[in-house]
N, C-alpha and C. Protein backbone atom coordinates (compact mmCIF):
# COMPACT_ATOMS: atom_id res chain seq x y z
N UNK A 1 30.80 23.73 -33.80
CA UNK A 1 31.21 24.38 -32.57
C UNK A 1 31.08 25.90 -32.70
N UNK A 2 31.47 26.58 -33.69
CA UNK A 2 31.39 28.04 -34.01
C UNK A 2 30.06 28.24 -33.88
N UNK A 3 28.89 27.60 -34.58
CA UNK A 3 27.41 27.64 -34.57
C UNK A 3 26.82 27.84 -32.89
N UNK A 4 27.31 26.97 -32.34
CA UNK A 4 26.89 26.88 -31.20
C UNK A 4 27.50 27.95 -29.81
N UNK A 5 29.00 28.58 -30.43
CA UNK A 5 29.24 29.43 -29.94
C UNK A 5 28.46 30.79 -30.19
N UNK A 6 28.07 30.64 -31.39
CA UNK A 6 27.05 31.96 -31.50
C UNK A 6 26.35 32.03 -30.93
N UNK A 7 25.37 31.06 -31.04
CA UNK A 7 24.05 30.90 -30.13
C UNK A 7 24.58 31.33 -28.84
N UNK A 8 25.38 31.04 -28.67
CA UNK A 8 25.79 31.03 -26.57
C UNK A 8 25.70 32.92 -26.73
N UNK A 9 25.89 33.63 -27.61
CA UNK A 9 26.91 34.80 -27.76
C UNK A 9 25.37 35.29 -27.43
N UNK A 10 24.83 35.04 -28.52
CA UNK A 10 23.74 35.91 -28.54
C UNK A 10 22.46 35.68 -27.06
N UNK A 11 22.55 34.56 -27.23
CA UNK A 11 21.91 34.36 -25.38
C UNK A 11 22.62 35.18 -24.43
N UNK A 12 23.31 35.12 -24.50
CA UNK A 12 24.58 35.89 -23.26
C UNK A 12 24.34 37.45 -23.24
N UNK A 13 23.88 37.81 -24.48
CA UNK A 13 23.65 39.01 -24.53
C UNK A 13 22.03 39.55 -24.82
N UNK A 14 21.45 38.29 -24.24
CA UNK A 14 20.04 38.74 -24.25
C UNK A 14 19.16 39.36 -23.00
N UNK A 15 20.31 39.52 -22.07
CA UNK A 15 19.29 40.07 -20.68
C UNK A 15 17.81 39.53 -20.46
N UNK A 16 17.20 40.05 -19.42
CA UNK A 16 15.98 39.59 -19.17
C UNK A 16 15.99 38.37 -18.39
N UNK A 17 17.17 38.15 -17.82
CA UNK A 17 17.10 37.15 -16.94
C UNK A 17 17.71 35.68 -17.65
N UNK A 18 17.71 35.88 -18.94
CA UNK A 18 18.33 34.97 -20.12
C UNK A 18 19.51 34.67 -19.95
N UNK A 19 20.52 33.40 -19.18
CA UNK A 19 21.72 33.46 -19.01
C UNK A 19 22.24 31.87 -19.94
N UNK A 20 23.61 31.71 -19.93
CA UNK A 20 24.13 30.21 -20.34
C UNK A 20 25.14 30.20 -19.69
N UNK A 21 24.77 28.78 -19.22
CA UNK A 21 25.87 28.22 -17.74
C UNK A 21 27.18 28.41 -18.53
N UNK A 22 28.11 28.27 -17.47
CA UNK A 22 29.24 28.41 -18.09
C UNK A 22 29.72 29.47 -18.70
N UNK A 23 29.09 30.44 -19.29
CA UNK A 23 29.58 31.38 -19.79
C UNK A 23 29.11 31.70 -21.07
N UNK A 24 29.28 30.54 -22.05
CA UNK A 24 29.32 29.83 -23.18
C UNK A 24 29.68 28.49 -23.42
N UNK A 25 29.88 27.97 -24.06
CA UNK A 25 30.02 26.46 -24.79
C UNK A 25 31.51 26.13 -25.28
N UNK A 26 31.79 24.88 -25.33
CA UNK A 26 33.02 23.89 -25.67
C UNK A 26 32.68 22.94 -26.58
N UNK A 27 31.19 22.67 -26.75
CA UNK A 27 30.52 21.68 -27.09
C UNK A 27 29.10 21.87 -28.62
N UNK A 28 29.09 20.95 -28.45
CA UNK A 28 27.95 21.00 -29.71
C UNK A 28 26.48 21.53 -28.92
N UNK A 29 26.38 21.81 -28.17
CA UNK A 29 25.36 22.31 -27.50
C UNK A 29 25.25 23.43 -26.18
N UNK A 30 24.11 24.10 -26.64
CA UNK A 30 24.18 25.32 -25.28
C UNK A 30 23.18 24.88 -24.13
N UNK A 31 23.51 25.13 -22.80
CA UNK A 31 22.57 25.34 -21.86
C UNK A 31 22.52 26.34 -21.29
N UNK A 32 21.41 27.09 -21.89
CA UNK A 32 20.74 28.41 -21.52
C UNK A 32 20.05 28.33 -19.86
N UNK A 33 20.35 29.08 -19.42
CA UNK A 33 19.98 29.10 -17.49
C UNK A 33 18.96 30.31 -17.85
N UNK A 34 17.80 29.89 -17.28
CA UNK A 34 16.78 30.40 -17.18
C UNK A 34 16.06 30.91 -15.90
N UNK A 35 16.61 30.58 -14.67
CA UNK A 35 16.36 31.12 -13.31
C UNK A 35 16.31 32.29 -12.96
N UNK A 36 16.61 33.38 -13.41
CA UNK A 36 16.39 34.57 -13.54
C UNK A 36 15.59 35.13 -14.11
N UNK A 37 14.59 34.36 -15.00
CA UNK A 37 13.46 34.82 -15.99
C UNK A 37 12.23 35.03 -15.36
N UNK A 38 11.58 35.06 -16.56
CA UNK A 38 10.05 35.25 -16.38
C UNK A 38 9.70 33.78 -16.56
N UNK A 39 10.15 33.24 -17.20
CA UNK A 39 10.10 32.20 -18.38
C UNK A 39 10.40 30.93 -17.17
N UNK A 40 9.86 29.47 -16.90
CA UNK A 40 10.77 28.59 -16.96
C UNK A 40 10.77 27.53 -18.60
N UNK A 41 11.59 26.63 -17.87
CA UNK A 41 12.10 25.08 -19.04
C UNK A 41 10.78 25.43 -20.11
N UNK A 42 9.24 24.71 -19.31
CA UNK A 42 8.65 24.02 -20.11
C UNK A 42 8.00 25.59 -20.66
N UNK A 43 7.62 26.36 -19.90
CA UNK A 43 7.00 27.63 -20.94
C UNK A 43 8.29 28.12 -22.36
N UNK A 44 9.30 27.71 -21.83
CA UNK A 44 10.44 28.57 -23.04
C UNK A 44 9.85 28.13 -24.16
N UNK A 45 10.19 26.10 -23.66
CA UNK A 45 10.05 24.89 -24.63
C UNK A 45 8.89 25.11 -25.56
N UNK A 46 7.90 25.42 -24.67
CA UNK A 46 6.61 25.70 -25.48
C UNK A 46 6.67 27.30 -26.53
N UNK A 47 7.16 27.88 -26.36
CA UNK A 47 7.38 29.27 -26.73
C UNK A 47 7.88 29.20 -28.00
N UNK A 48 9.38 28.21 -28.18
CA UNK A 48 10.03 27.88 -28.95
C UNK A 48 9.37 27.51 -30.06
N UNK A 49 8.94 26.30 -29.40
CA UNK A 49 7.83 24.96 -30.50
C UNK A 49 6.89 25.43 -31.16
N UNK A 50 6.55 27.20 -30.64
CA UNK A 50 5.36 27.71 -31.40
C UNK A 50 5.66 28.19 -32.86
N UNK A 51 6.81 28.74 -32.71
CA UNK A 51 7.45 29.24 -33.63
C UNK A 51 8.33 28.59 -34.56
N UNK A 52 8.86 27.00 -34.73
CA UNK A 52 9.27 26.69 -35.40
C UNK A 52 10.53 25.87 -34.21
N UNK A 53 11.08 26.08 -33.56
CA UNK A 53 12.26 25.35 -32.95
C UNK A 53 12.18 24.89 -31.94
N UNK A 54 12.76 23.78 -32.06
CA UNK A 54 12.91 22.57 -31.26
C UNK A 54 14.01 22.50 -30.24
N UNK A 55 13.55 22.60 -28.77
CA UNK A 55 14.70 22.59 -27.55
C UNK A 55 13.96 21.76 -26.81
N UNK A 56 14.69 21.53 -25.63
CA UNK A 56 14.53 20.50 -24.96
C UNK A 56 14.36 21.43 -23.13
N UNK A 57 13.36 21.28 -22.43
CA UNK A 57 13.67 21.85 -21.24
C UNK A 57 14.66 21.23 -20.33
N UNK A 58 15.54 21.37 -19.53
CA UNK A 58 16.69 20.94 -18.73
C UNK A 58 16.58 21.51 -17.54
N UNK A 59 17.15 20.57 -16.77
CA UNK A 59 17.68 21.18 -15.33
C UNK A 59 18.64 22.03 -15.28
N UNK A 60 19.23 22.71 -14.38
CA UNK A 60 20.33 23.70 -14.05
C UNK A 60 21.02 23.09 -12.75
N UNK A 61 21.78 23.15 -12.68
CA UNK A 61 22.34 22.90 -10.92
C UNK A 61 21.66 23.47 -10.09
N UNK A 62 21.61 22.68 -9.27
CA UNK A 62 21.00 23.52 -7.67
C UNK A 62 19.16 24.16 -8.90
N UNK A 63 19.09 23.47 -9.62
CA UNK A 63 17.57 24.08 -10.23
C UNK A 63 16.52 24.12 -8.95
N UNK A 64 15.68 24.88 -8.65
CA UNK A 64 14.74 25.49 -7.79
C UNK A 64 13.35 24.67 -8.26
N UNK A 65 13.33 24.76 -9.50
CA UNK A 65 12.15 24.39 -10.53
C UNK A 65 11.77 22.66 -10.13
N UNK A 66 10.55 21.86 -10.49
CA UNK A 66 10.91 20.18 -10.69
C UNK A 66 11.39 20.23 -11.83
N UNK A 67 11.49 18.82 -12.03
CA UNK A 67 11.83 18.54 -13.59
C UNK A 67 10.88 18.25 -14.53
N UNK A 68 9.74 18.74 -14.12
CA UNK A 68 8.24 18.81 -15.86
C UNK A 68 8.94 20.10 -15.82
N UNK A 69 9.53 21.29 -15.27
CA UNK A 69 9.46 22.58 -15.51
C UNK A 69 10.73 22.83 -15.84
N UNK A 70 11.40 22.66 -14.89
CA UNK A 70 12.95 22.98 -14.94
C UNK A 70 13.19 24.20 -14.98
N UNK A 71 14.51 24.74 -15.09
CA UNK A 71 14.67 26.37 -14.58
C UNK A 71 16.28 26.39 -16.41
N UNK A 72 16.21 25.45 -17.31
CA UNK A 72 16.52 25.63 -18.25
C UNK A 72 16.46 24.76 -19.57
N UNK A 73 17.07 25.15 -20.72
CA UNK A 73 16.99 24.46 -22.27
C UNK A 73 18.39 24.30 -22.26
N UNK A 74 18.29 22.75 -23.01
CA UNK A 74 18.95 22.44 -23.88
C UNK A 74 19.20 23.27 -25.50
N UNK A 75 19.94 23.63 -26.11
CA UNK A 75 20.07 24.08 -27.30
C UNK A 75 20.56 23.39 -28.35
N UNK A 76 20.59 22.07 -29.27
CA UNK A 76 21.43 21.58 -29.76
C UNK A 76 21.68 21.92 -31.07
N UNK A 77 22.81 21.81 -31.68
CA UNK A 77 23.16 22.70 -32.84
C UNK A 77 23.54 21.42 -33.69
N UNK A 78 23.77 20.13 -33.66
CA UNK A 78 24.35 19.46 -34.94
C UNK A 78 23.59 19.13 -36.24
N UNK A 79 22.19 19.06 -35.97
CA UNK A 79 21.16 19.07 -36.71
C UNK A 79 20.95 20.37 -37.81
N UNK A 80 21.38 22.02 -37.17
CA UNK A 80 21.53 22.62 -37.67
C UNK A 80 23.02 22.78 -38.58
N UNK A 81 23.69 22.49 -38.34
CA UNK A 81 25.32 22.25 -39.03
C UNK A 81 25.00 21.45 -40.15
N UNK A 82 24.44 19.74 -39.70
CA UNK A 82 24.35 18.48 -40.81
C UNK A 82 23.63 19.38 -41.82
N UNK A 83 22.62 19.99 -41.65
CA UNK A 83 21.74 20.92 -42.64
C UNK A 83 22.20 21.87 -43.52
N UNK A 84 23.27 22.14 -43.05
CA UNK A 84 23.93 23.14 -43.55
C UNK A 84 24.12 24.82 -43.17
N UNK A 85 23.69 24.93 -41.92
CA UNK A 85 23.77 26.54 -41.84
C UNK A 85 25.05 27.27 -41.38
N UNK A 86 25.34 28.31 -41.93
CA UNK A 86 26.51 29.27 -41.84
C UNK A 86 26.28 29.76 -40.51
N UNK A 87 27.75 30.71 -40.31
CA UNK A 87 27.69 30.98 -39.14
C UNK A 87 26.95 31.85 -38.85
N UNK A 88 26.32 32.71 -40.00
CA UNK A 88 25.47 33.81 -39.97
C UNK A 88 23.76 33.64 -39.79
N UNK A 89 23.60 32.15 -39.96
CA UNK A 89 22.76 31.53 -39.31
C UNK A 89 22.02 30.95 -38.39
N UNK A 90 23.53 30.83 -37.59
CA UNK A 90 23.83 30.27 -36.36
C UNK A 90 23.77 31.61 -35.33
N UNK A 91 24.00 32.47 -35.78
CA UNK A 91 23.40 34.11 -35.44
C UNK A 91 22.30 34.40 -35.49
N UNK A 92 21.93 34.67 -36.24
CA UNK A 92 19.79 34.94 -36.72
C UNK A 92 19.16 33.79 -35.40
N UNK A 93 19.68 32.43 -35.61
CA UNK A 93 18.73 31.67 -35.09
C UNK A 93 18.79 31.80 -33.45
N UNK A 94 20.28 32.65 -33.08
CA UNK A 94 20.66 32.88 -31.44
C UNK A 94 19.48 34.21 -31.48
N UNK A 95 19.11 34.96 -32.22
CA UNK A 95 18.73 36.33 -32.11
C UNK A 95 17.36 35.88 -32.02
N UNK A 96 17.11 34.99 -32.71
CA UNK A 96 15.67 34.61 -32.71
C UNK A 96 15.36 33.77 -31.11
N UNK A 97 15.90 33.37 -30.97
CA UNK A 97 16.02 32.74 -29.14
C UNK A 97 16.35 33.35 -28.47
N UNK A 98 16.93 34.69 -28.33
CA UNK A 98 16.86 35.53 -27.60
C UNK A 98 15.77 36.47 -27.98
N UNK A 99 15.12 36.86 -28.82
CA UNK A 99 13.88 37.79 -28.48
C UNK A 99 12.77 37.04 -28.21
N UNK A 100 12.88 35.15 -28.37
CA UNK A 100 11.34 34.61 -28.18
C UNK A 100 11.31 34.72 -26.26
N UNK A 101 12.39 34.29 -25.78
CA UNK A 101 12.28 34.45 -24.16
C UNK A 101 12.86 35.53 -24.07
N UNK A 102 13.04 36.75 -24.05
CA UNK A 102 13.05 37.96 -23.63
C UNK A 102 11.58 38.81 -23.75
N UNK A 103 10.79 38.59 -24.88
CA UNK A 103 10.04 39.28 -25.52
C UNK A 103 8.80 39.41 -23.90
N UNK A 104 8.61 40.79 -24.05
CA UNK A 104 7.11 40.86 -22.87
C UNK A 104 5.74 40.09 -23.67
N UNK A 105 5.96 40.90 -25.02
CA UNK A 105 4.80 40.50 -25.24
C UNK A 105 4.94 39.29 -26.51
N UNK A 106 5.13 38.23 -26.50
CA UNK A 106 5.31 37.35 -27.19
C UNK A 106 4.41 36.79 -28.34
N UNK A 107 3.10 37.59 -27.51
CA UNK A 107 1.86 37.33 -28.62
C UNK A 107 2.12 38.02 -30.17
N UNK A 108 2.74 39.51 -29.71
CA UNK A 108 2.92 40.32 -30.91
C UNK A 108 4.01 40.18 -31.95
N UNK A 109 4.78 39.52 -31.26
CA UNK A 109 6.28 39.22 -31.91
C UNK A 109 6.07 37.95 -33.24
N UNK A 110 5.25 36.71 -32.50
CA UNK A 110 5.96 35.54 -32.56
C UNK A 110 5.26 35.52 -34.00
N UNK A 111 4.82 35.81 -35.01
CA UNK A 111 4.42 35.55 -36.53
C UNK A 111 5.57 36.27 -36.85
N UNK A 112 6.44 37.27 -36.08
CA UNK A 112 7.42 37.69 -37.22
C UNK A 112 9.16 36.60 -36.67
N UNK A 113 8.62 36.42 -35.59
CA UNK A 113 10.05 35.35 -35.53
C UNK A 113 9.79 34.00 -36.24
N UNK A 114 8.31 33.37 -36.30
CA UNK A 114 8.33 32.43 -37.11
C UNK A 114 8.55 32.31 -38.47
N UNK A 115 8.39 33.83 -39.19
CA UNK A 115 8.97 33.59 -40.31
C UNK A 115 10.34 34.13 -40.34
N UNK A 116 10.97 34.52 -39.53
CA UNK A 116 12.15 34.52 -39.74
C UNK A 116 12.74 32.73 -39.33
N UNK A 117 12.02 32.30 -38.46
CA UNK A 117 12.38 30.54 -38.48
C UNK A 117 12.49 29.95 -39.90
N UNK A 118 10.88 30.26 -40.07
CA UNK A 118 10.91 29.96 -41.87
C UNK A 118 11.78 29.95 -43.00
N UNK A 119 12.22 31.58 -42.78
CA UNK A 119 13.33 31.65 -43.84
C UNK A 119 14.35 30.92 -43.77
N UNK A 120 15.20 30.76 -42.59
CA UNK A 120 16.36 29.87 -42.29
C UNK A 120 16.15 28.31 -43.18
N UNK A 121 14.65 27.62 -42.68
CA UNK A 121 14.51 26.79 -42.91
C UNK A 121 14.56 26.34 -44.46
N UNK A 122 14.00 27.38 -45.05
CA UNK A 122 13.49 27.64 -46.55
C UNK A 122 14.93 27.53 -47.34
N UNK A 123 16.12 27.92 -46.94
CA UNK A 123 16.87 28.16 -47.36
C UNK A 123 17.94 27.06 -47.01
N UNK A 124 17.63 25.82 -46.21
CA UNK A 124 18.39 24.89 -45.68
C UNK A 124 17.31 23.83 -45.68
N UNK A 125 16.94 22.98 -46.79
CA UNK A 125 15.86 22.07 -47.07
C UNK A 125 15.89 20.69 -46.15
N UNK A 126 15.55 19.74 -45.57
CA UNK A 126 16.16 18.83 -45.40
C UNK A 126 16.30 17.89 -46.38
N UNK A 127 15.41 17.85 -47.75
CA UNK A 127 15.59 16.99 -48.88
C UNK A 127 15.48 17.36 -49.67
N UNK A 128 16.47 17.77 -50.76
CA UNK A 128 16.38 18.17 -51.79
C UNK A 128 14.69 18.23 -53.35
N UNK A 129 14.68 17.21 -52.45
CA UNK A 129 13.56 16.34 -53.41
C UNK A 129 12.27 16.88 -52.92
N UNK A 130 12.08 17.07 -52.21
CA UNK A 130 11.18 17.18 -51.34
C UNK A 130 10.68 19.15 -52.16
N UNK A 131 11.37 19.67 -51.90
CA UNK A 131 11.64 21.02 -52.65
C UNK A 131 11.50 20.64 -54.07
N UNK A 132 11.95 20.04 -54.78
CA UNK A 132 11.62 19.66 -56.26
C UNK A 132 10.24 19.71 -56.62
N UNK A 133 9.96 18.82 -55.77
CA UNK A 133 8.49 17.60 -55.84
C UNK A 133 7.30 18.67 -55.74
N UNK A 134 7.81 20.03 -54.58
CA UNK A 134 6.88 21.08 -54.14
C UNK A 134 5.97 21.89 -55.49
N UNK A 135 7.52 22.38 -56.19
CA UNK A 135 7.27 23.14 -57.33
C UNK A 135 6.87 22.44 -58.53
């Protein structure tokens, strides 16, 4: 829940049209409102996926958008928790979702947010073994 309150924190404070219903979160997951953007659902979705993370495009109330597009994301955080990330993680990875849909120019950015995806990842394995087996 703390994880996912970050994320909300740092969306919330990403301007650019970047909002989350509600305010913030209660829950294991954020929904980022995107109707104010540049951006909709499926371009975020795709934006995301380039770089390493996995969201889901969503509707919004009263969404304007259909639903291949939608006018927002899902954010889900338990996958990141079961994995193990701190709350300071759960930060980086809100900061990193807020500059991939804020960013104008996304072309120039996105090799340095993917390795900042990277690192998170690098540092939270999903199998121990798997990391063994590498080296």
């Amino acid at each position: 829940l703390d994880g996912a309150r970050a994320i909300a924190s740092e969306l919330l404070s990403a301007g650019a049209g970047v909002s989350v219903l509600t305010g913030g979160t209660d829950v294991h997951l954020v929904l980022c409102d995107l109707r104010e953007s540049e951006l909709d659902g499926k371009q975020a979705e795709d934006r995301l996926h380039s770089i390493g993370i996995t969201v889901n495009r969503n509707a919004v109330p009263f969404d304007p958008r259909p639903p291949m597009e939608a006018s927002g994301l899902r954010v889900g955080t338990p996958a990141l928790a079961t994995r193990g990330l701190g709350l300071s993680d759960f930060v980086e990875v809100g900061r990193v979702l807020a500059e991939s849909l804020t960013s104008e120019d996304f072309g120039a950015v996105s090799d340095s947010l993917a390795a900042r995806v990277s690192a998170v990842v690098e540092r939270y394995p999903l199998y121990d073994v798997l990391v063994a087996d590498a080296a």
